[in-house]
PDB file of N, CA and C in Angstrom:
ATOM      1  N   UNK A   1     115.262  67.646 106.184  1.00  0.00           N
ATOM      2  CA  UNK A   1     113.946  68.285 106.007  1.00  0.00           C
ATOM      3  C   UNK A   1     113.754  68.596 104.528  1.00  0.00           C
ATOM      4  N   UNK A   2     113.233  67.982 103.986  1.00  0.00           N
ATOM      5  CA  UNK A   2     112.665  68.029 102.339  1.00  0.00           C
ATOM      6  C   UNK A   2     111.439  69.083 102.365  1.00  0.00           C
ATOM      7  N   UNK A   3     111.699  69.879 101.136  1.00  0.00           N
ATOM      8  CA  UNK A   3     110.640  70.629 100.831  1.00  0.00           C
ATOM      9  C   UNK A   3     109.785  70.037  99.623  1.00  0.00           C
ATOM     10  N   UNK A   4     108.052  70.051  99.481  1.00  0.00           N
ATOM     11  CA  UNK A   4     107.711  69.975  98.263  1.00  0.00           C
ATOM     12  C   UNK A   4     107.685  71.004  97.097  1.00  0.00           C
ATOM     13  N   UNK A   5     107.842  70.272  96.276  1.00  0.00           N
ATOM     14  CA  UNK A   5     108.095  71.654  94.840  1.00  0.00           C
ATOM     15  C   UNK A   5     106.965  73.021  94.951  1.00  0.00           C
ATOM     16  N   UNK A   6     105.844  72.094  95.412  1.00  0.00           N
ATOM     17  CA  UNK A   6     104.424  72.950  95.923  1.00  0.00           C
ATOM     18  C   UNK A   6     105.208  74.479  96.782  1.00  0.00           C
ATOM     19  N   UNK A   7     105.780  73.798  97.919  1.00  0.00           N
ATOM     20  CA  UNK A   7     106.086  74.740  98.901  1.00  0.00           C
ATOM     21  C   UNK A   7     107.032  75.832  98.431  1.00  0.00           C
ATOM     22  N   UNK A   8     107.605  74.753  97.874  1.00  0.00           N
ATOM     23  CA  UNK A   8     108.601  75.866  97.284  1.00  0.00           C
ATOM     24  C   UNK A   8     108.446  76.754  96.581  1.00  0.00           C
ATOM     25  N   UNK A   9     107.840  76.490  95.465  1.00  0.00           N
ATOM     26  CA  UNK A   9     107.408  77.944  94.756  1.00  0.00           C
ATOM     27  C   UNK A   9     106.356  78.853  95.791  1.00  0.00           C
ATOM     28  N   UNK A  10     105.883  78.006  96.616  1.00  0.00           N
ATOM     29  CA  UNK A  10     105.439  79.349  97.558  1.00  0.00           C
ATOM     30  C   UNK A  10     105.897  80.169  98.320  1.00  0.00           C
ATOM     31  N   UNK A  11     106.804  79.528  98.707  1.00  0.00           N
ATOM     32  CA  UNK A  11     107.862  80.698  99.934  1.00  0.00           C
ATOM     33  C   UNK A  11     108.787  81.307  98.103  1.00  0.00           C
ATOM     34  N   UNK A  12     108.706  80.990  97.341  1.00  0.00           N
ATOM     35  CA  UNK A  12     109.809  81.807  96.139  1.00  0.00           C
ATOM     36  C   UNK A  12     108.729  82.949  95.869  1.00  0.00           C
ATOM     37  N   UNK A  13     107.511  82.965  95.882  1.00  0.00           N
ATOM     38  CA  UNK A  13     107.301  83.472  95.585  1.00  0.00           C
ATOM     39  C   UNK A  13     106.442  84.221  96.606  1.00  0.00           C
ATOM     40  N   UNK A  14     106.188  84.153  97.649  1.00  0.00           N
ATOM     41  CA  UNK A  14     105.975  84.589  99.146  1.00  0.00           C
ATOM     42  C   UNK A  14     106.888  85.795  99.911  1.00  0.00           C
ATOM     43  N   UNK A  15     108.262  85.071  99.539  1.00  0.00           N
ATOM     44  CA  UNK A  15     108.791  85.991 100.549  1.00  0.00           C
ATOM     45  C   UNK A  15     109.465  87.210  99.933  1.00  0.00           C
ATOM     46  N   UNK A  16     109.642  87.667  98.473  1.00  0.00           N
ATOM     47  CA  UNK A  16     109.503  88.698  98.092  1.00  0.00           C
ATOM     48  C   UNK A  16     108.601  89.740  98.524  1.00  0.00           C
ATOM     49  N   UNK A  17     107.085  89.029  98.342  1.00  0.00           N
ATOM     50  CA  UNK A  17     105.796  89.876  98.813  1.00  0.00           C
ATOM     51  C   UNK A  17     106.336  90.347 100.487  1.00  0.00           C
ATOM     52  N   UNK A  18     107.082  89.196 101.282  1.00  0.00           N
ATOM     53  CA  UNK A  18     107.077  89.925 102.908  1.00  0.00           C
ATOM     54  C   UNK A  18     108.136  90.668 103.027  1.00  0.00           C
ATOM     55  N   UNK A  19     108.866  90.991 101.415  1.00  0.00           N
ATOM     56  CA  UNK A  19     110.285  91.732 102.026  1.00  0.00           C
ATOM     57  C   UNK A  19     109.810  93.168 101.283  1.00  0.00           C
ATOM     58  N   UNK A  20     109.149  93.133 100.395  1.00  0.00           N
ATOM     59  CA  UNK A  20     108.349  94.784 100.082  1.00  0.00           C
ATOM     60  C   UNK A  20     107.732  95.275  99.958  1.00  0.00           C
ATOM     61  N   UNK A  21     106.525  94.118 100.889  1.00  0.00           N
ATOM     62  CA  UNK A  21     105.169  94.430 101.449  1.00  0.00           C
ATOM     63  C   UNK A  21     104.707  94.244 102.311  1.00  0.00           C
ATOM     64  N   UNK A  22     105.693  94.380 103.009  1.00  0.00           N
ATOM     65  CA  UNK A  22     105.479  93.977 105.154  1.00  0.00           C
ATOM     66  C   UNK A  22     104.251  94.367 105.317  1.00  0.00           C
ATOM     67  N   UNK A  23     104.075  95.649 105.399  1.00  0.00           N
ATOM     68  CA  UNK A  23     102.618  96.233 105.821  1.00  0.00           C
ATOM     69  C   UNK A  23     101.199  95.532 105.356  1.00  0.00           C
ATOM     70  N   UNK A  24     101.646  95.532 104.015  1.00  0.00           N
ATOM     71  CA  UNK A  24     100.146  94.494 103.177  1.00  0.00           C
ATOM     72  C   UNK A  24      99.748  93.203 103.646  1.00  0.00           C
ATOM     73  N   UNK A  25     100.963  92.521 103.655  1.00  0.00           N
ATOM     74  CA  UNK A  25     101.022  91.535 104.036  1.00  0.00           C
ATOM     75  C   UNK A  25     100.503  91.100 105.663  1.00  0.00           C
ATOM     76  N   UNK A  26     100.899  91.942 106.496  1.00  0.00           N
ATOM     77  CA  UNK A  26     100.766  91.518 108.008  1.00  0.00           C
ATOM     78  C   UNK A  26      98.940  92.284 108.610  1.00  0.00           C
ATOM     79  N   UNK A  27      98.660  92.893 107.275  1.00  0.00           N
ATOM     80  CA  UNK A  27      97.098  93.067 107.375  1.00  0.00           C
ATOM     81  C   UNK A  27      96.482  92.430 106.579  1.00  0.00           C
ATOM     82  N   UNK A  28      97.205  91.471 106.022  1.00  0.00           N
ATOM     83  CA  UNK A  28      96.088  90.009 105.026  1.00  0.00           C
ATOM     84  C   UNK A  28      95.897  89.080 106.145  1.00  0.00           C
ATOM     85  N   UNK A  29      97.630  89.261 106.951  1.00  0.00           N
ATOM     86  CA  UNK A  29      97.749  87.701 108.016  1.00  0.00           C
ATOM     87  C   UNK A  29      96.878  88.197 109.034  1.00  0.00           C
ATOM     88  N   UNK A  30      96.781  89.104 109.502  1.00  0.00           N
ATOM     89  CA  UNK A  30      95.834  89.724 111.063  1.00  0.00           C
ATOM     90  C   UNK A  30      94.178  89.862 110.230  1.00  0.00           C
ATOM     91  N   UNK A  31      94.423  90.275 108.971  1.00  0.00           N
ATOM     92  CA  UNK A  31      92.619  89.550 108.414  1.00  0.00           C
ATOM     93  C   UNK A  31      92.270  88.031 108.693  1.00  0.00           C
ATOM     94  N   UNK A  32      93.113  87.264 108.033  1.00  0.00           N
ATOM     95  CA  UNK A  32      92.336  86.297 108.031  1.00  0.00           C
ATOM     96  C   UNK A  32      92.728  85.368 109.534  1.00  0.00           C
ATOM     97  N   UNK A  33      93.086  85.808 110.451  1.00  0.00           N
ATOM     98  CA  UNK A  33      93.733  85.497 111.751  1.00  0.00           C
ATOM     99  C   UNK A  33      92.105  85.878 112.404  1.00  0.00           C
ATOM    100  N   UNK A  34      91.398  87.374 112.040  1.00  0.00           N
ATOM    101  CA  UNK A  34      90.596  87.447 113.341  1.00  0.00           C
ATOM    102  C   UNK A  34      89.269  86.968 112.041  1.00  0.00           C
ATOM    103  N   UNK A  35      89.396  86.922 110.898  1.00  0.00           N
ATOM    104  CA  UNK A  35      87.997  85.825 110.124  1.00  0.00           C
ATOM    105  C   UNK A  35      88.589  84.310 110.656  1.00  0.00           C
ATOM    106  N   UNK A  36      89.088  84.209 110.626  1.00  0.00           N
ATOM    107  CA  UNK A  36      89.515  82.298 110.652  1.00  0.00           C
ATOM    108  C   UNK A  36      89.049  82.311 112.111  1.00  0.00           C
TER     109      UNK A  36
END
């Protein structure tokens, strides 16, 4: 399973934000969950 360089810097720089901003984060994903 190959990652693109794209992806990658997104989860590098993603999953910081979900490890000390759970809360922020899981009310951006449940925003754009009930707009989408």
């Amino acid at each position: 399973m190959q990652l693109s360089p794209v992806l990658g810097l997104f989860l590098l720089f993603q999953l910081p934000l979900l490890l000390f901003q759970p809360v922020d984060r899981a009310v951006q994903l449940i925003g754009v969950f009930l707009v989408g």
